[in-house]
N, C-alpha and C. Protein backbone atom coordinates (compact mmCIF):
# COMPACT_ATOMS: atom_id res chain seq x y z
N UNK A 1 14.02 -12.43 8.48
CA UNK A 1 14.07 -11.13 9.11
C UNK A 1 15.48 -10.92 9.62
N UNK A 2 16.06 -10.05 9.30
CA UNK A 2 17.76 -9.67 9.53
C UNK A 2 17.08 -8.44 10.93
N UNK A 3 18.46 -8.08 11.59
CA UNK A 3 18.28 -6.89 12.53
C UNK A 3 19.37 -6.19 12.36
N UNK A 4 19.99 -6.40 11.14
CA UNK A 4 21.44 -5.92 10.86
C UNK A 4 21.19 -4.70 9.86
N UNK A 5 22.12 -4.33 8.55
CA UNK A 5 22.38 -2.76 8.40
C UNK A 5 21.54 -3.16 7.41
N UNK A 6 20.91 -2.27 6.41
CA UNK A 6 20.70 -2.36 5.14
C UNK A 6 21.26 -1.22 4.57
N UNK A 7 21.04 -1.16 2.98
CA UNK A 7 21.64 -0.58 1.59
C UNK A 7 20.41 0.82 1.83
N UNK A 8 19.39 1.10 2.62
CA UNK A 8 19.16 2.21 2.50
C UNK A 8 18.73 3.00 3.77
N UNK A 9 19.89 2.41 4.81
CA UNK A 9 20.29 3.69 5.96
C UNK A 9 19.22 3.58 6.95
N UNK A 10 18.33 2.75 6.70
CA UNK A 10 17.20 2.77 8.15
C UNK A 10 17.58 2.29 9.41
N UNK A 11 17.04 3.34 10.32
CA UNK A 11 18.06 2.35 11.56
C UNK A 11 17.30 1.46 12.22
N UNK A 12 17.57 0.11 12.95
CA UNK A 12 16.99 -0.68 13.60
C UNK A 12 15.74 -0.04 14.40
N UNK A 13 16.13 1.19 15.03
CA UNK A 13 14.98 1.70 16.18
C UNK A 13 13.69 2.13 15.11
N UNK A 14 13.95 2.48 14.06
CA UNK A 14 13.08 3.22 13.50
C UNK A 14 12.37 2.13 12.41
N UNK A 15 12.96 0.73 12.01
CA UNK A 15 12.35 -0.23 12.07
C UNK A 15 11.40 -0.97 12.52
N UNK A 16 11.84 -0.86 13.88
CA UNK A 16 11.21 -1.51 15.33
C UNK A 16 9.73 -0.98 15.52
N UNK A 17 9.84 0.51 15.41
CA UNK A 17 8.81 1.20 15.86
C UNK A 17 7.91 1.10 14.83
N UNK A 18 7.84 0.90 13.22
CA UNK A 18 7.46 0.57 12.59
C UNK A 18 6.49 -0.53 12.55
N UNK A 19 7.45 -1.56 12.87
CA UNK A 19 6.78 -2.54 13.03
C UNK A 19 6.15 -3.24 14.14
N UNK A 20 5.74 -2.29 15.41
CA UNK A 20 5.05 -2.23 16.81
C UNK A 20 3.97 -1.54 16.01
N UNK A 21 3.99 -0.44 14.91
CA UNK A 21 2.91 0.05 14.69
C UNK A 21 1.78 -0.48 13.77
N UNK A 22 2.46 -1.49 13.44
CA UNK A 22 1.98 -2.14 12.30
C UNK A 22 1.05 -3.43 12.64
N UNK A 23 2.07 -3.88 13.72
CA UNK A 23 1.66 -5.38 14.51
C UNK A 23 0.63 -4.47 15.66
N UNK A 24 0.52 -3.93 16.40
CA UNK A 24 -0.59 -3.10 17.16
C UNK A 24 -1.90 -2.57 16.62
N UNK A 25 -1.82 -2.28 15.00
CA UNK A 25 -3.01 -1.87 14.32
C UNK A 25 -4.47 -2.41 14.50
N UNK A 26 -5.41 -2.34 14.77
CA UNK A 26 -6.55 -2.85 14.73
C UNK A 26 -6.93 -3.30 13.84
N UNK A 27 -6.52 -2.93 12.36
CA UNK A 27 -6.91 -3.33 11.05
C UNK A 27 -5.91 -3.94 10.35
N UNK A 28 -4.99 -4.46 10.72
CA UNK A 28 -4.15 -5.16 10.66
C UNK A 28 -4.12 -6.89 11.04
N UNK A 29 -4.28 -7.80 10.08
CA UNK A 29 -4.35 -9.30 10.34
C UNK A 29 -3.13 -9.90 10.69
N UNK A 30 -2.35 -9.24 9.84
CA UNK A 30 -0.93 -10.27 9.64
C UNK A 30 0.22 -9.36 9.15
N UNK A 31 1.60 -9.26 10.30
CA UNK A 31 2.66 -8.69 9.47
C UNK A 31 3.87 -9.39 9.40
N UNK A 32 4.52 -9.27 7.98
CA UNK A 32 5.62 -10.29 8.02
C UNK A 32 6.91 -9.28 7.19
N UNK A 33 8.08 -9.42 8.11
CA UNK A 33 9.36 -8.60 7.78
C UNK A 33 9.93 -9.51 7.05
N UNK A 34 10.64 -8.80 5.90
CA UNK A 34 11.98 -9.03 5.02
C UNK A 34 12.56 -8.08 4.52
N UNK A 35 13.79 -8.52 3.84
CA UNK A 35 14.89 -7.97 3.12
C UNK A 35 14.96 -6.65 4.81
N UNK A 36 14.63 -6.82 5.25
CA UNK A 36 14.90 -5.98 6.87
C UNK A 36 14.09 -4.69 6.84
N UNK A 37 13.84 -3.98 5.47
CA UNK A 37 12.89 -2.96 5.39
C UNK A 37 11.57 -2.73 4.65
N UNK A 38 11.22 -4.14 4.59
CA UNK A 38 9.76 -4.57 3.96
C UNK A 38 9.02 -5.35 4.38
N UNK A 39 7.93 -4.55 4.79
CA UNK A 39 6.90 -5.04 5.64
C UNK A 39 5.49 -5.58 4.44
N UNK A 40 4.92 -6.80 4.66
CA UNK A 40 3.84 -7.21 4.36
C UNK A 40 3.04 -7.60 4.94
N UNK A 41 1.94 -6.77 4.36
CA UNK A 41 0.40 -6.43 6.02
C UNK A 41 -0.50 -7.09 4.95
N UNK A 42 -1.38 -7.54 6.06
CA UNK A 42 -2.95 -8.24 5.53
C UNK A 42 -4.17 -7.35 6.23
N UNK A 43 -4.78 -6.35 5.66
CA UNK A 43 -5.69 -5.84 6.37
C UNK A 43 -7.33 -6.52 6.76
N UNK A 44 -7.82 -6.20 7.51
CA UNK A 44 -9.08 -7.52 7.81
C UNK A 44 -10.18 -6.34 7.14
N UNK A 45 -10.27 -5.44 7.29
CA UNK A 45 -11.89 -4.40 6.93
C UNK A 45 -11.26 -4.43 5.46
N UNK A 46 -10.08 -4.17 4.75
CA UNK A 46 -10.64 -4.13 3.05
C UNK A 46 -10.07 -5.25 2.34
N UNK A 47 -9.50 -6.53 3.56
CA UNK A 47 -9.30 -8.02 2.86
C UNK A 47 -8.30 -7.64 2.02
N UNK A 48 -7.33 -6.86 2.14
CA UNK A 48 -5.60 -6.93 0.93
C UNK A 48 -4.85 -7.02 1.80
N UNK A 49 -3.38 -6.86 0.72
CA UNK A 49 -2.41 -7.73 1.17
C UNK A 49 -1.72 -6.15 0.90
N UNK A 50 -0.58 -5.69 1.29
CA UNK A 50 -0.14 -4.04 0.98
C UNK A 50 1.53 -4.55 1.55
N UNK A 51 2.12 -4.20 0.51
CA UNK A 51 3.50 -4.48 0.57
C UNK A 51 4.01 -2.83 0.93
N UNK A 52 4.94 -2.50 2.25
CA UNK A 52 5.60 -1.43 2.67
C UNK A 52 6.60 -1.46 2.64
N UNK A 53 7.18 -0.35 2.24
CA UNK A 53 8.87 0.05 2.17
C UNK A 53 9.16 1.01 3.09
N UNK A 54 9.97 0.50 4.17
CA UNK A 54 10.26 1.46 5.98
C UNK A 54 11.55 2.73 4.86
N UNK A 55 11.24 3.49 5.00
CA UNK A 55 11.86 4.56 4.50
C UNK A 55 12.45 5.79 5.60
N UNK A 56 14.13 6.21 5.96
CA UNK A 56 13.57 7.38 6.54
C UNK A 56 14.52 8.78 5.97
N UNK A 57 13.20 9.15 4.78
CA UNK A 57 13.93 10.09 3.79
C UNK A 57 13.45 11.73 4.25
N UNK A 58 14.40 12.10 4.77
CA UNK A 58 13.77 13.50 4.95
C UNK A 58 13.07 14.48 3.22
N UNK A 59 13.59 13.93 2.51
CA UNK A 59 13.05 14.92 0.77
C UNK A 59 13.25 13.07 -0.07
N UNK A 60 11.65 12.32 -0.17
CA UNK A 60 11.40 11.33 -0.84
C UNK A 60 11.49 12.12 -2.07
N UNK A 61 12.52 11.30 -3.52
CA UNK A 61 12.38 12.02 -4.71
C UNK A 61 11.97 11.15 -5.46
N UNK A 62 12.29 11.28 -6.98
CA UNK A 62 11.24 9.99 -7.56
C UNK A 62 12.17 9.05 -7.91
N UNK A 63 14.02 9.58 -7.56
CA UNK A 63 15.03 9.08 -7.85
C UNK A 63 14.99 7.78 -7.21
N UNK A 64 14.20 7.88 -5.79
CA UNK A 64 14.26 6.77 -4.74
C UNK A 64 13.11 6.15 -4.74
N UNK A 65 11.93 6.71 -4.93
CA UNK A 65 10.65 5.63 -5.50
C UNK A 65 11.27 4.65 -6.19
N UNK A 66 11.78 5.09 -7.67
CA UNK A 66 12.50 3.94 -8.75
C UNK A 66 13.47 3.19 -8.12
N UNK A 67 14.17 3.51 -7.57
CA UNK A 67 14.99 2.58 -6.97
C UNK A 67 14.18 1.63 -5.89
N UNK A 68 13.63 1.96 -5.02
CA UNK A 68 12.56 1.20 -4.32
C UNK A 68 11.90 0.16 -5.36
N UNK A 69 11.12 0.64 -5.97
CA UNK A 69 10.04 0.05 -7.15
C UNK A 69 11.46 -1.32 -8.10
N UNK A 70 12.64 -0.62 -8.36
CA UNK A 70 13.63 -1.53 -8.54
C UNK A 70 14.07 -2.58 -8.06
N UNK A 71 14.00 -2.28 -6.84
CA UNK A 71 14.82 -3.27 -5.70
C UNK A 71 13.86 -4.08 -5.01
N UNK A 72 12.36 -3.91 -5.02
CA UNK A 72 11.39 -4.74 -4.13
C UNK A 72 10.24 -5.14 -4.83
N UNK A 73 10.34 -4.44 -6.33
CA UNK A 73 9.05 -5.17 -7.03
C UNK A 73 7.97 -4.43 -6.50
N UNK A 74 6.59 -4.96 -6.95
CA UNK A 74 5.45 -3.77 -6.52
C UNK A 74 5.35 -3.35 -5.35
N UNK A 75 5.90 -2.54 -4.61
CA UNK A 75 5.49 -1.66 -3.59
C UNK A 75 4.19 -0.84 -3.30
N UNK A 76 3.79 -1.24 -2.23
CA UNK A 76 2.18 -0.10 -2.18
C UNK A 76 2.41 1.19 -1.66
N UNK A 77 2.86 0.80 -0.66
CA UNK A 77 3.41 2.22 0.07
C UNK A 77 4.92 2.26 0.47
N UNK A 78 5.47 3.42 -0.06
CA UNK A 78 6.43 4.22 0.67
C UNK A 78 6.56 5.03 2.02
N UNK A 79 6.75 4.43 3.33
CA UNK A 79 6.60 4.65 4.63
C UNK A 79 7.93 5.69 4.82
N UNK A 80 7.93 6.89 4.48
CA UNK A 80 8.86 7.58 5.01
C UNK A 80 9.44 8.34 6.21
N UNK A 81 8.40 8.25 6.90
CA UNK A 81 8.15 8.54 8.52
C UNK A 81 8.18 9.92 8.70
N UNK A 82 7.99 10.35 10.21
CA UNK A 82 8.70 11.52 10.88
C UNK A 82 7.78 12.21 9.90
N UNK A 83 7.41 13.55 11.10
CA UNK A 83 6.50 14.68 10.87
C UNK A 83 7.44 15.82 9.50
N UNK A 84 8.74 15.99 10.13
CA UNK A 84 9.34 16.41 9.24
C UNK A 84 10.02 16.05 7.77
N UNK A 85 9.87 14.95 7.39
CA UNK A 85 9.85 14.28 5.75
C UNK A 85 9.29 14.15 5.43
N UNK A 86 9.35 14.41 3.59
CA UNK A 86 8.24 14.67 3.13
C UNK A 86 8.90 14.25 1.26
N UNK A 87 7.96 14.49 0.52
CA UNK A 87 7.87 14.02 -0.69
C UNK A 87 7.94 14.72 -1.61
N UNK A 88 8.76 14.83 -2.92
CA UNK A 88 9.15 15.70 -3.74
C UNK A 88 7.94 16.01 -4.58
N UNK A 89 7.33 16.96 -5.74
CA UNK A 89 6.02 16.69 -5.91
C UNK A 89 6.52 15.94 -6.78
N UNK A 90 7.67 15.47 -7.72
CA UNK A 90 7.98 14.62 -8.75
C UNK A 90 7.69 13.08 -8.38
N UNK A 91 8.17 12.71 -6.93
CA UNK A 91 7.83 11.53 -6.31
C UNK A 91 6.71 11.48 -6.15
């Protein structure tokens, strides 16, 4: 687990809060940080394992899915945060 910069602009706070929300979940067993913006959760009610990518893209395109999907291998979810970002319909 790094607390330093990464290659796609997330900032530490918005990390953090991420991962208070993640580790606080009720349905949540187990969370474990790497590469600084990938979270891997164990849920207890549907027994998987769900690999997250902390994202904070105001317009997710599919330019950055692929690159995600590139750079971290199977990804489940794309966590892009904030009420105001949102997802291209191509993404």
């Amino acid at each position: 687990m790094t607390n330093g910069s990464n290659s796609w602009n997330v900032s530490f706070s918005y990390i953090s809060w991420l991962d208070r929300l993640l580790k606080n979940h009720d349905n949540v067993t187990n969370v474990e940080r790497h590469d600084d913006i990938i979270f891997e959760i164990d849920r207890k009610g549907q027994k998987d394992h769900l690999k997250v990518l902390c994202c904070n893209e105001y317009a997710m395109g599919l330019t950055l899915v692929q690159r995600g999907l590139s750079e971290f291998g199977n990804v489940n979810i794309f966590h892009i945060g904030g009420g105001w970002n949102g997802y291209t319909s191509a993404a």
